[in-house]
N, C-alpha and C. Protein backbone atom coordinates (compact mmCIF):
# COMPACT_ATOMS: atom_id res chain seq x y z
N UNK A 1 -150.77 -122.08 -113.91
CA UNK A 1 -150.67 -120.65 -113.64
C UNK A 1 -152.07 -120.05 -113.58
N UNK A 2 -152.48 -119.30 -112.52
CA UNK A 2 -153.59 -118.86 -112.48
C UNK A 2 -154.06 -117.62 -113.53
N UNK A 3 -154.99 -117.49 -113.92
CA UNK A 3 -155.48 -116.33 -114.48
C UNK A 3 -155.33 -114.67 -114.41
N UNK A 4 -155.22 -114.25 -115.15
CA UNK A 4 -154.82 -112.83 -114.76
C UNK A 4 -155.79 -112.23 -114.12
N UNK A 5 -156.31 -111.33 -113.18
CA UNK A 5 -157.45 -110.28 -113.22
C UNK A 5 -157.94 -109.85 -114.19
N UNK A 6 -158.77 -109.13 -114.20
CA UNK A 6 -159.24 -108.39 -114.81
C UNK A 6 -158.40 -106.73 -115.25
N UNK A 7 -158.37 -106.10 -113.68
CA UNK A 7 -157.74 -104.71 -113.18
C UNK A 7 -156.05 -105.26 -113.99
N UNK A 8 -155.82 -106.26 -113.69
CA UNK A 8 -154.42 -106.59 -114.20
C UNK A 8 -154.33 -106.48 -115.62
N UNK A 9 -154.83 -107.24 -116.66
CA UNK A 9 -155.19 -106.81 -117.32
C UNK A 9 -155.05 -105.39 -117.91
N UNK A 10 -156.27 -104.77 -117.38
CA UNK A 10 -156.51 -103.30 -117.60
C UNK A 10 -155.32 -102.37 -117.50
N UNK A 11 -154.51 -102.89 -116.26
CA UNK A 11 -153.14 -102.71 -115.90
C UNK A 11 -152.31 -102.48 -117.43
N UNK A 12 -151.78 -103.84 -117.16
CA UNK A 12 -151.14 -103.98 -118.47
C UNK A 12 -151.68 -103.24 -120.16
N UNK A 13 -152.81 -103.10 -120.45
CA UNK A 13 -152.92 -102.14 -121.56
C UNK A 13 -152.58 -100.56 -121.46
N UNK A 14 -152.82 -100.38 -119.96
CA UNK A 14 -152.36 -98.88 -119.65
C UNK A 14 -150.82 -98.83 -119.82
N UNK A 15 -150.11 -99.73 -119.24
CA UNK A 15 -148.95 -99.50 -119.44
C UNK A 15 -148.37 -99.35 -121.11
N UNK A 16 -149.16 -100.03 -122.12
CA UNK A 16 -148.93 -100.34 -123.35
C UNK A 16 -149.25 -98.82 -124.22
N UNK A 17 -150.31 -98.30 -123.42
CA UNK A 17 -150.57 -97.19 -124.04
C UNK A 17 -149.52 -96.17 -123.86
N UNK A 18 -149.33 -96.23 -122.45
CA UNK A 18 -148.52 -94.85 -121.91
C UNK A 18 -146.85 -95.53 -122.81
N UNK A 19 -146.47 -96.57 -123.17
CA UNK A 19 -145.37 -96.68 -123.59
C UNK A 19 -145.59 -96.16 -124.69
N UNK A 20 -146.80 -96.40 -125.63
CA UNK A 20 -146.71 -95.65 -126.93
C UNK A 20 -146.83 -93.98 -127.01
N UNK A 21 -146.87 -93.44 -125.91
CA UNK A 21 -147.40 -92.48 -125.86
C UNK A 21 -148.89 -91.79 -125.64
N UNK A 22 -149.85 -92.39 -126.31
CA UNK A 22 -151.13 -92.38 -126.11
C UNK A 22 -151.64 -92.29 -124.11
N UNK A 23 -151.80 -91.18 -123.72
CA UNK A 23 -151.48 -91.23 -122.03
C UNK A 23 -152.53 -90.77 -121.64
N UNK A 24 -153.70 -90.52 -122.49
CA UNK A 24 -155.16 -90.01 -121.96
C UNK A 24 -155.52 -91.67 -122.21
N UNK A 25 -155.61 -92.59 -123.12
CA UNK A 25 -155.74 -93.78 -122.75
C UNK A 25 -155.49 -94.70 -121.75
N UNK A 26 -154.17 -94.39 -121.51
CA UNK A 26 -153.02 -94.85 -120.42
C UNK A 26 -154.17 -94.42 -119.34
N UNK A 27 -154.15 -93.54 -119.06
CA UNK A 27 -155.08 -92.57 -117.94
C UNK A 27 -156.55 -93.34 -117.70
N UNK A 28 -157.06 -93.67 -118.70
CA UNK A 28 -158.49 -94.28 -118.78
C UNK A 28 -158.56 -95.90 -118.34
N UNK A 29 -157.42 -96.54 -118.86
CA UNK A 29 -157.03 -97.93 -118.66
C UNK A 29 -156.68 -98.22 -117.20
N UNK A 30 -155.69 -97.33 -116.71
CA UNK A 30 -155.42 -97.24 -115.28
C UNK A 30 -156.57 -96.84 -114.25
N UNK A 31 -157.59 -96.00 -114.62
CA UNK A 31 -158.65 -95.71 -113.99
C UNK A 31 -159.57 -96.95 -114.05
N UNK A 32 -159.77 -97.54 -114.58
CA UNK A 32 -160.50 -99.23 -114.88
C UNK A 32 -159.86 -100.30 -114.20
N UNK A 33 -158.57 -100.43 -113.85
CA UNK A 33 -157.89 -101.39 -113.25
C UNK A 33 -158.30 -100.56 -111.93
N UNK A 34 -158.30 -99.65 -111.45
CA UNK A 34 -158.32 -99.18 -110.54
C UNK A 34 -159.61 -99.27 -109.65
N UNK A 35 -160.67 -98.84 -110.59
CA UNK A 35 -162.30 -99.55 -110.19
C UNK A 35 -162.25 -101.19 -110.18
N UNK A 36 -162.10 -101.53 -110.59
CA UNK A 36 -161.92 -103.38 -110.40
C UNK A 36 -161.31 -103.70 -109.90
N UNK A 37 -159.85 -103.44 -109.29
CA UNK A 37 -158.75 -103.75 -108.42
C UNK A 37 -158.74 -103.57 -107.44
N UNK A 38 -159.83 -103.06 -106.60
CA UNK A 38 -159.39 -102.41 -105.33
C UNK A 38 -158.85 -103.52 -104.04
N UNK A 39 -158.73 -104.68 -104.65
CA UNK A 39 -158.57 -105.74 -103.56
C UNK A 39 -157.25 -106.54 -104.41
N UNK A 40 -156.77 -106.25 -105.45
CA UNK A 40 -155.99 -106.74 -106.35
C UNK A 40 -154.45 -106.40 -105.05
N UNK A 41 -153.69 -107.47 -105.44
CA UNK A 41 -151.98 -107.49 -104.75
C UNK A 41 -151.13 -106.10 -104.94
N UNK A 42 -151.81 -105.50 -106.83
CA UNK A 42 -151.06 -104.54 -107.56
C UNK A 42 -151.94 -103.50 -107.27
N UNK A 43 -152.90 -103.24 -106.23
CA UNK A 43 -153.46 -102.14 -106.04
C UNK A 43 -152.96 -100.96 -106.22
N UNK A 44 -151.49 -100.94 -105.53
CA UNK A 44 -150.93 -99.90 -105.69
C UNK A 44 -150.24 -99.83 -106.96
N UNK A 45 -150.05 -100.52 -107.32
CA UNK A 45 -149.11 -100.09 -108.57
C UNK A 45 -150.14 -99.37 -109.72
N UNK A 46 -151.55 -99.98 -109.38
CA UNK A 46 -152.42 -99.09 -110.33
C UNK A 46 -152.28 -98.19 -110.18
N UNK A 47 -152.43 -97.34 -108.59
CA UNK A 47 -152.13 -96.36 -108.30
C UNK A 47 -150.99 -95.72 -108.31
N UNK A 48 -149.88 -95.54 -108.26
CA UNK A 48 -149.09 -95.42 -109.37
C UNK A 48 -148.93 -94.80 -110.43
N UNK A 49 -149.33 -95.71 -111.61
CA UNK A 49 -149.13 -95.70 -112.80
C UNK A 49 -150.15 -94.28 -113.02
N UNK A 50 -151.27 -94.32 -112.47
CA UNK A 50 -152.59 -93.39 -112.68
C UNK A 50 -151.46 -91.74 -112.28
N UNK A 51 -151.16 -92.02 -111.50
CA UNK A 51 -150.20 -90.79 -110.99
C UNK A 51 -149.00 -90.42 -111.80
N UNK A 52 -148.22 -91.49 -112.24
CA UNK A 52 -147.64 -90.97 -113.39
C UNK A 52 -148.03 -90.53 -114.35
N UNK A 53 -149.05 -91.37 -114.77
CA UNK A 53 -149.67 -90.89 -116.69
C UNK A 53 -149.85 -89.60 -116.19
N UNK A 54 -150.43 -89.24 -115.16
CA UNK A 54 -151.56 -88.05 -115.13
C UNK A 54 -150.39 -86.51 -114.39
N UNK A 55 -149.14 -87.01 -114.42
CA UNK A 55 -148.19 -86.02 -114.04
C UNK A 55 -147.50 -85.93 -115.36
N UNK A 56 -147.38 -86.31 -116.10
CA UNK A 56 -146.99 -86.27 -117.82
C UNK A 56 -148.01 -85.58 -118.36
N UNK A 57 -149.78 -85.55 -117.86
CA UNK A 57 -150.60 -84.96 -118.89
C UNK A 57 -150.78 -83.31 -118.18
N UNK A 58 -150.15 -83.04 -117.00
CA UNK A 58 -149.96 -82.00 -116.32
C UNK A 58 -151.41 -81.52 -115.51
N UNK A 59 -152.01 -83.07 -114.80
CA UNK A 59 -153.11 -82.57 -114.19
C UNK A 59 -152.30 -83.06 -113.24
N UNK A 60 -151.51 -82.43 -112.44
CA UNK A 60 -150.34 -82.38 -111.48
C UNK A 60 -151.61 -82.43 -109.80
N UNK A 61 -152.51 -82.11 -109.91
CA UNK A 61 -153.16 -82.09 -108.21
C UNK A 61 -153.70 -83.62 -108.78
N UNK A 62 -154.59 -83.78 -109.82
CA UNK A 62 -154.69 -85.53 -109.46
C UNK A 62 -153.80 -86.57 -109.56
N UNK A 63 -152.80 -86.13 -110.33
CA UNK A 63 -151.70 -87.32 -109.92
C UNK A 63 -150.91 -87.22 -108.18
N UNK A 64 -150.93 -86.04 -107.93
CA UNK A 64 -150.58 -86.21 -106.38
C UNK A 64 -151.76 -86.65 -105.13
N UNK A 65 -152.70 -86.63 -105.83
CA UNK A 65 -153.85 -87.06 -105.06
C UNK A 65 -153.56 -88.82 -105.10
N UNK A 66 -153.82 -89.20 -106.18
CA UNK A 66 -153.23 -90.56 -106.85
C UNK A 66 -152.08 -91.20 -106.05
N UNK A 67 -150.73 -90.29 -105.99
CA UNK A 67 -149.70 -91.24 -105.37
C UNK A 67 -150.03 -91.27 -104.25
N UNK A 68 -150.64 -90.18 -103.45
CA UNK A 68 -150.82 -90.11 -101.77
C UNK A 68 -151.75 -91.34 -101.03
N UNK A 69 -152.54 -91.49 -102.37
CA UNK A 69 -153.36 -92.99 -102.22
C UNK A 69 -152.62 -93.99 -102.50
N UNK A 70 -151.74 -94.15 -102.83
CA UNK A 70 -150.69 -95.18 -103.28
C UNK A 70 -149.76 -95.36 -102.04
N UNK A 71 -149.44 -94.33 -101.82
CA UNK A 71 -148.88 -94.56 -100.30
C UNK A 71 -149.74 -95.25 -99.32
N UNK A 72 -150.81 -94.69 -99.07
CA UNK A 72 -151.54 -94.98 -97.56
C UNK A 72 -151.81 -96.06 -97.87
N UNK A 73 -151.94 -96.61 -99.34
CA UNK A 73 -152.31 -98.00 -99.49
C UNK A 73 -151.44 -98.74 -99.38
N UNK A 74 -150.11 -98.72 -99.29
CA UNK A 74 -148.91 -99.28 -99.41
C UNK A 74 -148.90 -99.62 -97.63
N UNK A 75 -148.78 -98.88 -96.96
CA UNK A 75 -148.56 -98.13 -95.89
C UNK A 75 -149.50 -99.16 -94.98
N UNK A 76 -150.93 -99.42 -95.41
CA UNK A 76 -152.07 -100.13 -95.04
C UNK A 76 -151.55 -101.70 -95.20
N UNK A 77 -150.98 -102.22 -96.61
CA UNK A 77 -150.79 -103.19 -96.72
C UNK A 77 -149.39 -103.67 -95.84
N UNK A 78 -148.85 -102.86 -95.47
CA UNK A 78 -147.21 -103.36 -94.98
C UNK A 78 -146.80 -102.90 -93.69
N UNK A 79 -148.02 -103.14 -92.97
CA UNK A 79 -148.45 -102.59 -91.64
C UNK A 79 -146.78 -103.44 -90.63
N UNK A 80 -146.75 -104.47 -90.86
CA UNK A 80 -145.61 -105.26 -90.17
C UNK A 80 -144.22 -104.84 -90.63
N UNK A 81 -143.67 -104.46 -91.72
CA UNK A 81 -142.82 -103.99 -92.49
C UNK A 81 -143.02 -102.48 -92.29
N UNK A 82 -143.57 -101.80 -92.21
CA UNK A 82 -143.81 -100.27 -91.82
C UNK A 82 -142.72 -99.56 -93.54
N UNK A 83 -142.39 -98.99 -93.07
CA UNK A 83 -141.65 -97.71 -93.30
C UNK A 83 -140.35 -98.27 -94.56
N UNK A 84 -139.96 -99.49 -93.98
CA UNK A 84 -138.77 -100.46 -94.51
C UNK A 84 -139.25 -101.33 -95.74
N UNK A 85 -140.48 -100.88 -96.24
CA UNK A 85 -141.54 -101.99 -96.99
C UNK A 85 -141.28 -101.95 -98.08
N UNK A 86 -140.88 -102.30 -99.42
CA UNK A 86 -140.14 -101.99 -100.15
C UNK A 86 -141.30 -101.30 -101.56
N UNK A 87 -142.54 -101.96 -101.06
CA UNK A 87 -143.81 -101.15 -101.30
C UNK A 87 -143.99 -99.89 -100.87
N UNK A 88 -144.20 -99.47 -99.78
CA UNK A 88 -143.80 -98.17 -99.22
C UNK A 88 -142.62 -97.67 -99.90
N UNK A 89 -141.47 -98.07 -99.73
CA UNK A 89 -140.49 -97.38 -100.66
C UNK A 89 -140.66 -96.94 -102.02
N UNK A 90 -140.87 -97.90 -102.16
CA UNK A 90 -140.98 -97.27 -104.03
C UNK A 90 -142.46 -96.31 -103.51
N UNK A 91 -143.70 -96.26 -103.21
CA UNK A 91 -144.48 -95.49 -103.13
C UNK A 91 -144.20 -94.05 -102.57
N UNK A 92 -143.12 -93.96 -101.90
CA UNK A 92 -142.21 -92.90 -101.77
C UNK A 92 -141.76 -92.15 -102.61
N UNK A 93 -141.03 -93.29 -103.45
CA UNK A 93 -140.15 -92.85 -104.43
C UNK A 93 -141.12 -91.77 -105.38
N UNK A 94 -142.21 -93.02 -105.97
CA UNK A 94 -143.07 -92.04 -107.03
C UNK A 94 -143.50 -90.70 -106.54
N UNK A 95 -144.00 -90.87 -105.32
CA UNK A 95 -144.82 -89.16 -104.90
C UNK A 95 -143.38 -88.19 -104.65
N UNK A 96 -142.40 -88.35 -104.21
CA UNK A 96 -140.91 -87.57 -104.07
C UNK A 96 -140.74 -87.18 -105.82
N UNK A 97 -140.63 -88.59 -106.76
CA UNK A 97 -140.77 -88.14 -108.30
C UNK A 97 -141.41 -86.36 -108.21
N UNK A 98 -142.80 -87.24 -108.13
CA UNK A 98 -143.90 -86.03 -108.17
C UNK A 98 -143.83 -84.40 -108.15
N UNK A 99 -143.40 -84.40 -106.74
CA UNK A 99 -143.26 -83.43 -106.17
C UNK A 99 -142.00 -82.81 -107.05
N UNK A 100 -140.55 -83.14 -107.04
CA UNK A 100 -139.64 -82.65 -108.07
C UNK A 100 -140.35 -82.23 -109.58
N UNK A 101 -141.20 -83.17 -110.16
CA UNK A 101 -141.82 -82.64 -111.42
C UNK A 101 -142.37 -81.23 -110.98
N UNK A 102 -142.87 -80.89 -110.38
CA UNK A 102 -143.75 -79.40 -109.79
C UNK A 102 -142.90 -78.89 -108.90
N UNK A 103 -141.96 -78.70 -108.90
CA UNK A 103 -140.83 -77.74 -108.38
C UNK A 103 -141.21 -77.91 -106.65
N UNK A 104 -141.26 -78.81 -106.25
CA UNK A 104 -141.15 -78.95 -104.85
C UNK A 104 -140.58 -79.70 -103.98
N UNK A 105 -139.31 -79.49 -104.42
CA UNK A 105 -138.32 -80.50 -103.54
C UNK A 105 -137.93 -80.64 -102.04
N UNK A 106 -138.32 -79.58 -101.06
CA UNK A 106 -138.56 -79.81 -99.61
C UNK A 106 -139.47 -80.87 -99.55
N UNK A 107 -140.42 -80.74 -100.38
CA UNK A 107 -142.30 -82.16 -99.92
C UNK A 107 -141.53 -83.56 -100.71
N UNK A 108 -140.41 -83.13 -101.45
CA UNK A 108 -139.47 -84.89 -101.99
C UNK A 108 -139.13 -85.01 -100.54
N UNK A 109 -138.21 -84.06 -99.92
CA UNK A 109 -137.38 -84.69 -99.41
C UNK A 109 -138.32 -84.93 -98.04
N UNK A 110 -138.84 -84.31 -97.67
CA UNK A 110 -140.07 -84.75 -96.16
C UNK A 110 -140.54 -86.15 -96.62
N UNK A 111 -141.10 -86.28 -97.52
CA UNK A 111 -142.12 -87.58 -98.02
C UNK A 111 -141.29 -88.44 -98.14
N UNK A 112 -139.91 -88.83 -98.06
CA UNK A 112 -138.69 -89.88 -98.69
C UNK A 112 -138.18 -90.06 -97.05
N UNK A 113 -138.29 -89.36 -96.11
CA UNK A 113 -137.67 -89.04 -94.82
C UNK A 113 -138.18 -90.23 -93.97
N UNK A 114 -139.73 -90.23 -93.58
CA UNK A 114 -139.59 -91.71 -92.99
C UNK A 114 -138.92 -93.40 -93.31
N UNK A 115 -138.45 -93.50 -94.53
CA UNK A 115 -137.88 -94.59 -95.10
C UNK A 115 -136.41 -94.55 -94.87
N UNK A 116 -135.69 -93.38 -94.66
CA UNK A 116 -134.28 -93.02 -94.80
C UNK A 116 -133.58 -93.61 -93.61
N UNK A 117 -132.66 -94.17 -93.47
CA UNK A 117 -132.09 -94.67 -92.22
C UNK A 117 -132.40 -96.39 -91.18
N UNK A 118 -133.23 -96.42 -92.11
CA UNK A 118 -133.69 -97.63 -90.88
C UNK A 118 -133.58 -98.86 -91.76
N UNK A 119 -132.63 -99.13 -92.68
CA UNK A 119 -132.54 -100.11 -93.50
C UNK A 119 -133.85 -100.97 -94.57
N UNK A 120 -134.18 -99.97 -95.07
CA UNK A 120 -135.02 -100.54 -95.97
C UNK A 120 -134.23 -100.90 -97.16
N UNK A 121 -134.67 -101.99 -97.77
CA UNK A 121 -134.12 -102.29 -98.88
C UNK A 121 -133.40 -101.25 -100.23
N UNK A 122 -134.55 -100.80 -100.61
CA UNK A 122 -134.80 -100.11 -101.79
C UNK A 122 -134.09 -98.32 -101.55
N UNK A 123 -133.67 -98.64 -100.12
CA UNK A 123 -133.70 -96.83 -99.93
C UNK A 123 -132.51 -96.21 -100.78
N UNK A 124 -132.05 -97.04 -101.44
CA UNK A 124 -131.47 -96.35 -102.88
C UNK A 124 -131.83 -95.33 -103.50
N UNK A 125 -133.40 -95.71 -103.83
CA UNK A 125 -133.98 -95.22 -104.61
C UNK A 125 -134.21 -93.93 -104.39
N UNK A 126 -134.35 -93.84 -102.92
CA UNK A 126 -134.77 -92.63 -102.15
C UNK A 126 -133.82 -91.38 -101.91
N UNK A 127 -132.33 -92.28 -101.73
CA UNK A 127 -131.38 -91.07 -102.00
C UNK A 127 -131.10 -90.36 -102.95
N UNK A 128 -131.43 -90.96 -104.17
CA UNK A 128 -131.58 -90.57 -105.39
C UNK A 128 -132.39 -89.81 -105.54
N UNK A 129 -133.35 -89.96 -105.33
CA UNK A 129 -134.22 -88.60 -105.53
C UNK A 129 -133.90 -87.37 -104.50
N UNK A 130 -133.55 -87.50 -103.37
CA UNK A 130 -133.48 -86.74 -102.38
C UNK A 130 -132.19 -86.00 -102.99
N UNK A 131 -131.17 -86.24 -103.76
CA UNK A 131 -129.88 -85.64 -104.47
C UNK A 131 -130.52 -84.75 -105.05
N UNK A 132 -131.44 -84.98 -105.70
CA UNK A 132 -131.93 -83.83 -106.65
C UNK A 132 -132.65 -83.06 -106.03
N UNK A 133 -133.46 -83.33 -104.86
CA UNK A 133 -133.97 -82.21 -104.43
C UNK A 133 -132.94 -81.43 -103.66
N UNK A 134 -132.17 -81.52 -102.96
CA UNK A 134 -131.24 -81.12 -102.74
C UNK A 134 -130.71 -80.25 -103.17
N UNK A 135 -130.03 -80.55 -104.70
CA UNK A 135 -129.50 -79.87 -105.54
C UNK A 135 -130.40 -78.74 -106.34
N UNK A 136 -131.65 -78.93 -106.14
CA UNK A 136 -132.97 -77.83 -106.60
C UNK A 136 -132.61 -77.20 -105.43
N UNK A 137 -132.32 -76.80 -104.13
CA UNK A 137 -132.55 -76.68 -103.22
C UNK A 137 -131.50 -75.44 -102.79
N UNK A 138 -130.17 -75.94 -103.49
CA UNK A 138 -129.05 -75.12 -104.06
C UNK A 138 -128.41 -75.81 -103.09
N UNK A 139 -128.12 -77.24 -102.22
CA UNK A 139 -127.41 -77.26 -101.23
C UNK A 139 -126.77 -78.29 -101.87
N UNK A 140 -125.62 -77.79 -102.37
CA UNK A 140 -124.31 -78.98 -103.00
C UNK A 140 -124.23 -79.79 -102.12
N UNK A 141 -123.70 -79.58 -101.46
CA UNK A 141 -122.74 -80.85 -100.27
C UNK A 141 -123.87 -82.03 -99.39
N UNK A 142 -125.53 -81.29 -99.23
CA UNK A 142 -126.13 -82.89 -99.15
C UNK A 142 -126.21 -83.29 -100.38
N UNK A 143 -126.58 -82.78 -101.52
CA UNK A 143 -127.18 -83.66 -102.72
C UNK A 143 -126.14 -84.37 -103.40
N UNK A 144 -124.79 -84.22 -103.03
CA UNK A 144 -123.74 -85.00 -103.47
C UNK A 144 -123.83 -85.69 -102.06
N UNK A 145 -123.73 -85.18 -101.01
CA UNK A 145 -124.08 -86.47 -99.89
C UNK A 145 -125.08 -87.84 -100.56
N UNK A 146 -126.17 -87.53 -100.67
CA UNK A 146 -127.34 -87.98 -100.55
C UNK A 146 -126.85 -89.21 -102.51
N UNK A 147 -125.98 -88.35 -103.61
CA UNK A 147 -126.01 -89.51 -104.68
C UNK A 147 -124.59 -90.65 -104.02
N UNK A 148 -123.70 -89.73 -103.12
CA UNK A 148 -122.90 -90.99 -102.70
C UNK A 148 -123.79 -92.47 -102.05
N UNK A 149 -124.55 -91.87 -101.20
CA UNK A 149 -125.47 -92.91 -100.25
C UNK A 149 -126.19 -94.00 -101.66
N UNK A 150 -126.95 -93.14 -102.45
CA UNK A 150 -127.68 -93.95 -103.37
C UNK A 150 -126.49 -94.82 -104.41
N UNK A 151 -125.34 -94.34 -104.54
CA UNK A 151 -124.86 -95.22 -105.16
C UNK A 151 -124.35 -96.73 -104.37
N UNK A 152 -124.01 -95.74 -103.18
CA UNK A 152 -124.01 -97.16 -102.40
C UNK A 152 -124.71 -98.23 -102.02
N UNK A 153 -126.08 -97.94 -101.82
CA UNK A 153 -127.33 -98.34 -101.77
C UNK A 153 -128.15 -98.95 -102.56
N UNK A 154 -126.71 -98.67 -103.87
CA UNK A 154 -128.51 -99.07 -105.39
C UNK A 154 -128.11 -100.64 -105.01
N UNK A 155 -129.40 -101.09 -105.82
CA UNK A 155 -129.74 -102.75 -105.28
C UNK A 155 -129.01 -103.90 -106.28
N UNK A 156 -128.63 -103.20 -107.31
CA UNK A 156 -127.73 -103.52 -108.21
C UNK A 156 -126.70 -103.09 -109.21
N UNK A 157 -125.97 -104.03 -109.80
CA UNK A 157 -124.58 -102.81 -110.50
C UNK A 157 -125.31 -102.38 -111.76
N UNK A 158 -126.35 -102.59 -112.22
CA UNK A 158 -127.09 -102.41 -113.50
C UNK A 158 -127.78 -101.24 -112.44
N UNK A 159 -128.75 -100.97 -111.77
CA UNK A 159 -129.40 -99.79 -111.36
C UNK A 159 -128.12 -98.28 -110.92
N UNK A 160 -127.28 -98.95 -110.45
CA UNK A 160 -125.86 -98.21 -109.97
C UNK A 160 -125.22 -97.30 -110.92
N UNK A 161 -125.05 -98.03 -111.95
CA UNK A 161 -124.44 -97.25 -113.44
C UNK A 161 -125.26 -95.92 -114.16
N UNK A 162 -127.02 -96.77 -114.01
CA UNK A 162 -127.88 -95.96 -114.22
C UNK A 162 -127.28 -94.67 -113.15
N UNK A 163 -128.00 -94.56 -112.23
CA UNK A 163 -127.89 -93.80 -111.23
C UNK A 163 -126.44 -93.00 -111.13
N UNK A 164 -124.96 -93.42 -111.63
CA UNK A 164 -124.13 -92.86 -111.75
C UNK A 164 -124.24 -91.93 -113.05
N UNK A 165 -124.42 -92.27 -114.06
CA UNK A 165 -124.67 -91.91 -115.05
C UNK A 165 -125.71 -89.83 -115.04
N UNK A 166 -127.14 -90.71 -114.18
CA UNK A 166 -127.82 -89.67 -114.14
C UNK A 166 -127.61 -88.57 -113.01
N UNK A 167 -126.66 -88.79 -112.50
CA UNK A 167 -125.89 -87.83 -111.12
C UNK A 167 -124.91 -87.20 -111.68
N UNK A 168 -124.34 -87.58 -112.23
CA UNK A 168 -122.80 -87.29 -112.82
C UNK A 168 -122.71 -86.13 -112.49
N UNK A 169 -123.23 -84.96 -113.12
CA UNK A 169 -123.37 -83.41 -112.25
C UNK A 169 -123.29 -83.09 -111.25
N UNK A 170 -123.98 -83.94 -110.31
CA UNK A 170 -124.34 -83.58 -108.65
C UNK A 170 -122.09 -83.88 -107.81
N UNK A 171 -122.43 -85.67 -108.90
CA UNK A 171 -121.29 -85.95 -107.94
C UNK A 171 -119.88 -85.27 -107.79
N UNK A 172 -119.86 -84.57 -109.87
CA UNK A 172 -118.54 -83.71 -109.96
C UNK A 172 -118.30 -82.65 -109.27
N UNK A 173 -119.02 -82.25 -108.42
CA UNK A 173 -119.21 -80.98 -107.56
C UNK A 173 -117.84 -81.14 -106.37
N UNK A 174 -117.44 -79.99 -106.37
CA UNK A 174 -116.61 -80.10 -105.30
C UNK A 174 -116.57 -78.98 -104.33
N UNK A 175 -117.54 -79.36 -103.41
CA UNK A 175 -117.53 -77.93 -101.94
C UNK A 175 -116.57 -77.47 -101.40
């Protein structure tokens, strides 16, 4: 088995921090994988993670700066896969996250929109978030559209339950 990186590494303690809570560490650890990684497989996921910690510590413009780089990097790497990339997807997913954390669920649902429809794997994930913006949005009947699709869509009966579970509201709705 080959050696870890370095950035990987660095990776992994950020994640250790932000699980304990400690998320200005998390933040510092991810910024270090991130200077050393820039050629790393998990590039993006550094990027990422840097965007989450840093949307929990409520410096909300650099974590969206963060995922938008996570995208184009996604986006860069999965040039043949485009849109359907399951990298791209989830890099979707997080900046759509994003945007819902800061009350902006039109820029979820635009930013989740090129992935929607064209059979990407993961686009589970995407309806799922797009339910909730939706439902921020005040429009019952897509955002219960949009958790039917994701339940149909989740990639497994363990993510499915989740996802039923955290809809439950959207889906009891009746227009």
């Amino acid at each position: 088995m080959p050696a870890r990186s370095k950035s990987f590494e660095l990776w992994g303690k950020g994640l250790e921090h932000w699980e304990a809570g400690r998320l200005d560490d998390a933040a510092a650890a991810f910024r270090e994988a991130i200077t050393h990684g820039r050629n790393d497989v998990n590039f993006t996921e550094y990027l990422k993670s840097l965007g989450g910690v840093l949307g929990h510590l409520g410096r909300y413009n650099e974590a969206q700066a963060a995922l938008e780089q996570a995208l184009e990097q996604a986006l860069d790497e999965s040039r043949a896969e485009g849109n359907g990339s399951s990298n791209v997807v989830s890099a979707r997913h997080s900046l759509a996250e994003h945007f819902l954390l800061v009350l902006r669920p039109m820029e979820a649902i635009a930013v989740t929109a090129p992935s929607i429809g064209i059979g990407a794997k993961l686009e589970g994930i995407l309806r799922y978030v797009r339910a909730f913006a939706f439902d921020a949005l005040g429009d019952s009947a897509k955002a219960r559209s949009e958790a039917v699709a994701a339940l149909e869509l989740a990639s497994s009966d363990d993510q499915r339950e989740r996802m039923r579970t955290q809809l439950a509201r959207i889906l009891q709705r009746h227009d």
